[in-house]
Protein backbone atom coordinates (compact mmCIF):
# COMPACT_ATOMS: atom_id res chain seq x y z
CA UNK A 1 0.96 -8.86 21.22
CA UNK A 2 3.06 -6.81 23.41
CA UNK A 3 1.15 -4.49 25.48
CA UNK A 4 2.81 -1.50 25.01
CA UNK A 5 2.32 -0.10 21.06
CA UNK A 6 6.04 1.83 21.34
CA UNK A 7 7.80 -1.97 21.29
CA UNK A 8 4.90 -2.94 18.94
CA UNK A 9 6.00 -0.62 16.41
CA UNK A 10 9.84 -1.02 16.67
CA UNK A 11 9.21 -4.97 16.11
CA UNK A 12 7.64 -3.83 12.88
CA UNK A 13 11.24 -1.94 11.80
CA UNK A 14 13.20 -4.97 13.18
CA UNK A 15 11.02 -7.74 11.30
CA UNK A 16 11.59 -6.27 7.69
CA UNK A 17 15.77 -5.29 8.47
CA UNK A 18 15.61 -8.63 9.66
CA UNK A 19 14.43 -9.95 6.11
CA UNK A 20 16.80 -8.22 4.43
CA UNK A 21 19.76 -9.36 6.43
CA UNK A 22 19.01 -13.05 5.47
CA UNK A 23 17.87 -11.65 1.34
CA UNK A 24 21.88 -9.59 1.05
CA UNK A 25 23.47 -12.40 3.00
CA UNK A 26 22.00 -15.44 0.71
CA UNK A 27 19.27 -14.10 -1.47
CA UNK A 28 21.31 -11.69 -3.27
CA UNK A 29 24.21 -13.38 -4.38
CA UNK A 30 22.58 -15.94 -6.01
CA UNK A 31 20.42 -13.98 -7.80
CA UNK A 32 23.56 -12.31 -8.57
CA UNK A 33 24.93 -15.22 -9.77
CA UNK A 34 21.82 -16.21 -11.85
CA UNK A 35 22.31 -12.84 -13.58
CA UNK A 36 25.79 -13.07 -14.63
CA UNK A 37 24.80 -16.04 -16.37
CA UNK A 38 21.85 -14.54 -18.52
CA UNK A 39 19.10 -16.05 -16.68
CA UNK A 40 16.15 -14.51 -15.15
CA UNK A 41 17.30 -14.43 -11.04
CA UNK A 42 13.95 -12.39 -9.94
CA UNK A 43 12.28 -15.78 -8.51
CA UNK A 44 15.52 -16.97 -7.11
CA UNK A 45 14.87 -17.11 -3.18
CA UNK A 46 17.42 -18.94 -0.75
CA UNK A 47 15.65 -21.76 1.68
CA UNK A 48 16.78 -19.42 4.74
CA UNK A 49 15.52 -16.44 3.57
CA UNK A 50 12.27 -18.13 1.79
CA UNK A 51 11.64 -19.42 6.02
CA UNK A 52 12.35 -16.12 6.89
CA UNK A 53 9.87 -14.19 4.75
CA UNK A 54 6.75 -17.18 5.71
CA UNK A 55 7.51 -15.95 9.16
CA UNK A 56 7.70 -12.32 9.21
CA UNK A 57 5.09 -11.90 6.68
CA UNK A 58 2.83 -13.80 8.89
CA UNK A 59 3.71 -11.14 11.43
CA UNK A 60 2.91 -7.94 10.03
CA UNK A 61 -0.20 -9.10 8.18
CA UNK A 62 -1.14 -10.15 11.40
CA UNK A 63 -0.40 -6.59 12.63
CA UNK A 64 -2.53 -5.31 9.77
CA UNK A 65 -5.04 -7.23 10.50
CA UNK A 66 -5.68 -7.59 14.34
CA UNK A 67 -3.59 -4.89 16.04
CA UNK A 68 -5.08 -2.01 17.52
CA UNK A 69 -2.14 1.02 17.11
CA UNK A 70 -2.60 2.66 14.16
CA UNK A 71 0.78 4.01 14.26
CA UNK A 72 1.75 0.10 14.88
CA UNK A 73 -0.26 -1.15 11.51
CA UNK A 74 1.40 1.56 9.19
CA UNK A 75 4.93 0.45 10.38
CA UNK A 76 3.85 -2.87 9.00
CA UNK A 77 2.57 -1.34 5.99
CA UNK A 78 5.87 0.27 5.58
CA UNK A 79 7.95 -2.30 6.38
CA UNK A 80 6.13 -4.64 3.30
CA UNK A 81 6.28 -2.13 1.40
CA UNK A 82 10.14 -1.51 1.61
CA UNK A 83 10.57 -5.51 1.49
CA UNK A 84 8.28 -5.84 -1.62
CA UNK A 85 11.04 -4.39 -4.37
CA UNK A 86 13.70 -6.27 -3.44
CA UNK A 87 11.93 -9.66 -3.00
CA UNK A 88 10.01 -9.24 -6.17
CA UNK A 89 6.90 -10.46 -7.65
CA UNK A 90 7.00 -13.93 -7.46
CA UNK A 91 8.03 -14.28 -3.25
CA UNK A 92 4.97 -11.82 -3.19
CA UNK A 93 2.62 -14.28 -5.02
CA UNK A 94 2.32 -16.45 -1.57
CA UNK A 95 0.63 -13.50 0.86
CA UNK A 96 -0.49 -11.12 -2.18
CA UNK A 97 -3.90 -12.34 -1.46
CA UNK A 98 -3.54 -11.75 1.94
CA UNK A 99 -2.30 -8.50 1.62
CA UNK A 100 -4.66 -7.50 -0.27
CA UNK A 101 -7.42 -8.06 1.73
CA UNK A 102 -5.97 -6.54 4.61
CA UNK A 103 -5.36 -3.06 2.57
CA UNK A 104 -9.66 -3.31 1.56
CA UNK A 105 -9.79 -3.64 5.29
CA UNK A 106 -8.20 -0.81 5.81
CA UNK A 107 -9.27 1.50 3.29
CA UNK A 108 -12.73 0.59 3.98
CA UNK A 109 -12.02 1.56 7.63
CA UNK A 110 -12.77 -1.65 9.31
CA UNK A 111 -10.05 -2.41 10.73
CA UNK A 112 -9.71 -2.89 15.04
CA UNK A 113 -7.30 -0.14 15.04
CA UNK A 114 -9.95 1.99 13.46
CA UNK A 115 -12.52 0.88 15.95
CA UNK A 116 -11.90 3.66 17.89
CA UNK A 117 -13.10 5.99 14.77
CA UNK A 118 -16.25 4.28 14.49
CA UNK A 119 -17.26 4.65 18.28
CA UNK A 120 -16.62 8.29 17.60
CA UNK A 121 -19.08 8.59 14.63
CA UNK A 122 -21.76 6.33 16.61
CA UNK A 123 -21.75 9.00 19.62
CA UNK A 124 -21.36 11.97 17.68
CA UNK A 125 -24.32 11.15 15.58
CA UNK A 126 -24.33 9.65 11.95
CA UNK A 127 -21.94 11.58 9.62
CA UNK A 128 -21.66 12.16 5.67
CA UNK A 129 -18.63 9.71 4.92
CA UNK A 130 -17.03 12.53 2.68
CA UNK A 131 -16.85 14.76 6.01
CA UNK A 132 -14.85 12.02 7.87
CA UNK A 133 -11.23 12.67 8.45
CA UNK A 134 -8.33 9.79 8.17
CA UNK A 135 -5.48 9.00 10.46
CA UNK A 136 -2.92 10.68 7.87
CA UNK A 137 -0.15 8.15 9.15
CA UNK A 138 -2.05 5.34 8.61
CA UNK A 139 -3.75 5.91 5.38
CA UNK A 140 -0.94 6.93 3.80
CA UNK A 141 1.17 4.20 4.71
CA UNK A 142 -2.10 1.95 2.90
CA UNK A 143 -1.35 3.81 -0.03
CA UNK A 144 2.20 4.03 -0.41
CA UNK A 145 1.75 -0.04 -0.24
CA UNK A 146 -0.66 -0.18 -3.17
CA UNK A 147 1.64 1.58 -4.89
CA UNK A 148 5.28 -0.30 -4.39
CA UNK A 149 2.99 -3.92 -4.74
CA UNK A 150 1.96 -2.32 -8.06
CA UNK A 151 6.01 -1.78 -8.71
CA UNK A 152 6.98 -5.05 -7.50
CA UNK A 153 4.07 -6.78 -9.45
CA UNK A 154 3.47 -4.79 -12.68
CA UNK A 155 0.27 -5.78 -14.59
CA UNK A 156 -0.06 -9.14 -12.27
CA UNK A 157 -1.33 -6.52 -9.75
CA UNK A 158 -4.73 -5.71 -11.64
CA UNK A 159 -7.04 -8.45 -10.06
CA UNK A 160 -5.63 -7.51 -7.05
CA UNK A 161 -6.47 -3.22 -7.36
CA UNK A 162 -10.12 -4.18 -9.01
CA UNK A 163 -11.24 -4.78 -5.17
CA UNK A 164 -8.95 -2.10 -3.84
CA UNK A 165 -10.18 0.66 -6.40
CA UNK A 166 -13.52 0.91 -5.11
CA UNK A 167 -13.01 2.01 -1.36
CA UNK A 168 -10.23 3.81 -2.56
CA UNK A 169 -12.68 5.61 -4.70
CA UNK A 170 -14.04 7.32 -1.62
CA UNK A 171 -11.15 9.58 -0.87
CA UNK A 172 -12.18 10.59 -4.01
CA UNK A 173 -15.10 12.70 -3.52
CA UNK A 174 -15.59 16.43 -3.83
CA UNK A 175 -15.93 17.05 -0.33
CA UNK A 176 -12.76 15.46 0.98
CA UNK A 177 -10.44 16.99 2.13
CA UNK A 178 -7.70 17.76 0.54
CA UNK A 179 -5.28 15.97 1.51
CA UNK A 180 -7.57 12.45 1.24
CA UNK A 181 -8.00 13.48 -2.56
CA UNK A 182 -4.03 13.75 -2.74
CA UNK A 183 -3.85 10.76 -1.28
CA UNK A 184 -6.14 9.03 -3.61
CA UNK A 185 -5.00 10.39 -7.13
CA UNK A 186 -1.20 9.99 -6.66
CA UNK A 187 -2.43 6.33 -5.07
CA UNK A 188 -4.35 5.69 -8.35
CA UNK A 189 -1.58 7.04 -10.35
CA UNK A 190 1.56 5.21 -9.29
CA UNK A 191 -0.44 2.02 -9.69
CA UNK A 192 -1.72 2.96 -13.09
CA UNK A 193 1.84 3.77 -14.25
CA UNK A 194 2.79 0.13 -13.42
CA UNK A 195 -0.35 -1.51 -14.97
CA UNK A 196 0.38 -0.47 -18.99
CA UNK A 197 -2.73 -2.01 -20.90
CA UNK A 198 -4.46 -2.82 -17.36
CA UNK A 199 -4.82 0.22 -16.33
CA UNK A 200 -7.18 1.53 -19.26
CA UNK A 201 -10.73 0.82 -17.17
CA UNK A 202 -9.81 3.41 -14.81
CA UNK A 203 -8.46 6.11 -16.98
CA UNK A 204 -12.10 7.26 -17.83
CA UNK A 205 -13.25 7.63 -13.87
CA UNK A 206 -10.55 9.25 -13.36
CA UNK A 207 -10.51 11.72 -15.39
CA UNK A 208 -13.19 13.81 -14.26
CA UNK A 209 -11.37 14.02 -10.95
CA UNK A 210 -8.17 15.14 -12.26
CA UNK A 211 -9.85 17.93 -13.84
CA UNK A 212 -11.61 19.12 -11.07
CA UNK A 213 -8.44 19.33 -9.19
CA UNK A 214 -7.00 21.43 -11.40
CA UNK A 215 -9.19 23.96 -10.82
CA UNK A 216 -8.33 23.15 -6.54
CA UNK A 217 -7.59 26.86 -4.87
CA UNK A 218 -5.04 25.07 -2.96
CA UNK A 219 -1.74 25.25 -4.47
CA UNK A 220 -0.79 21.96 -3.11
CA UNK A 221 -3.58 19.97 -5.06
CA UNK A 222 -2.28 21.51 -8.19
CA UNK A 223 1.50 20.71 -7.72
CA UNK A 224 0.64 16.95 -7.14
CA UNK A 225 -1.94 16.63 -10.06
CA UNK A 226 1.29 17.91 -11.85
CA UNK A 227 3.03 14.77 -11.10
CA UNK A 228 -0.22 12.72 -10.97
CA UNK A 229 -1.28 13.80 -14.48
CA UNK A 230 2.41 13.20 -15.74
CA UNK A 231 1.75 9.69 -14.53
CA UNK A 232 -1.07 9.16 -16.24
CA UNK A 233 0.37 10.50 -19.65
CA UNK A 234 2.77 7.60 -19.43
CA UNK A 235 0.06 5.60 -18.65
């Protein structure tokens, strides 16, 4: 890739308004069409636009994958994850797989652009995994894209968040910060809400968790399991 992560990161922007360009300009109206005629236009996906998305999602998995910016691999997060509502479930079915693995990559920190954290663990001597820190940009964007593929998908995203759950599970743990636990439940949550009957094997795990973050000092903690909890209620 381009050697300078700045450009990097702007491609990632450009790729996915790109995409949508080519989805409002021929996409949209004949889904629009479909509609108006009382049939089911959510699979509907022009030849232009169906070119389009094999090219650009080849692009920012790649990012996710190979590129060493973190700030570079969450633009690509974001940029799937404001493509995945609009192109819907079944233009998602191609790369979900993909996707997919590239998240466990992530979350399980093994990713090159998280090489750098490693290095730093290695010379600083082995560390307890719950006193590790993550890039806040970067883990976020991972689960903000959990959740909208759960949106997009609905309960044909629960194979799929069986292998993310578990290294999500360790932002999880007691002595994480904050702000990974946060992270975690609302991540948990918004996929849960999206799941209906699927999401019953991880109601039980979770609970536990939820409880103890009610009784959280920080005021923060408490305000999201507000809107965590609500989610799972629905759930």
């Amino acid at each position: 890739g381009y050697f300078h992560e700045d450009v990097r990161q702007g491609v990632q922007a450009a790729l996915q308004k790109l995409l949508m360009v080519s989805f409002e300009a021929h996409t949209a109206p004949l889904r629009a069409q479909a509609a108006a005629a009382g049939q089911d236009a959510s699979a509907i996906l022009h030849p232009t636009t169906a070119l389009l998305l094999d090219e650009v999602m080849e692009e920012l998995i790649g990012t996710m994958q190979h590129d060493d910016d973190k700030e570079t691999v969450a633009q690509a997060c974001e940029a799937i994850a404001l493509l995945s509502k609009p192109l819907g479930a079944q233009a998602l079915s191609k790369v979900m797989v993909r996707i997919v693995e590239a998240l466990k990559m992530l979350l399980e920190g093994g990713a090159p652009c998280q090489a750098e954290d490693e290095e730093a663990d290695e010379e600083g001597g082995e560390e307890d995994d719950d006193e590790e820190d993550h890039d806040q940009v970067l883990i976020d964007a991972v689960a903000d894209l959990v959740g909208c593929l759960a949106e997009a998908t609905k309960e044909a995203f629960a194979p799929h968040f069986e292998i993310l759950f578990p290294p999500l599970k360790k932002f999880l743990r007691p002595k994480r910060q904050a702000s990974d636990r946060l992270m975690a439940i609302g991540a948990v949550a918004e996929v849960c809400s999206h799941l209906s009957e699927a999401c019953v094997p991880y109601i039980q795990p979770m609970l536990p968790i939820l409880a103890q973050g009610l009784d959280s000092p920080q005021d923060s903690v408490f305000m999201r399991l507000g809107s965590s909890n609500a989610r799972w209620c629905g759930a």
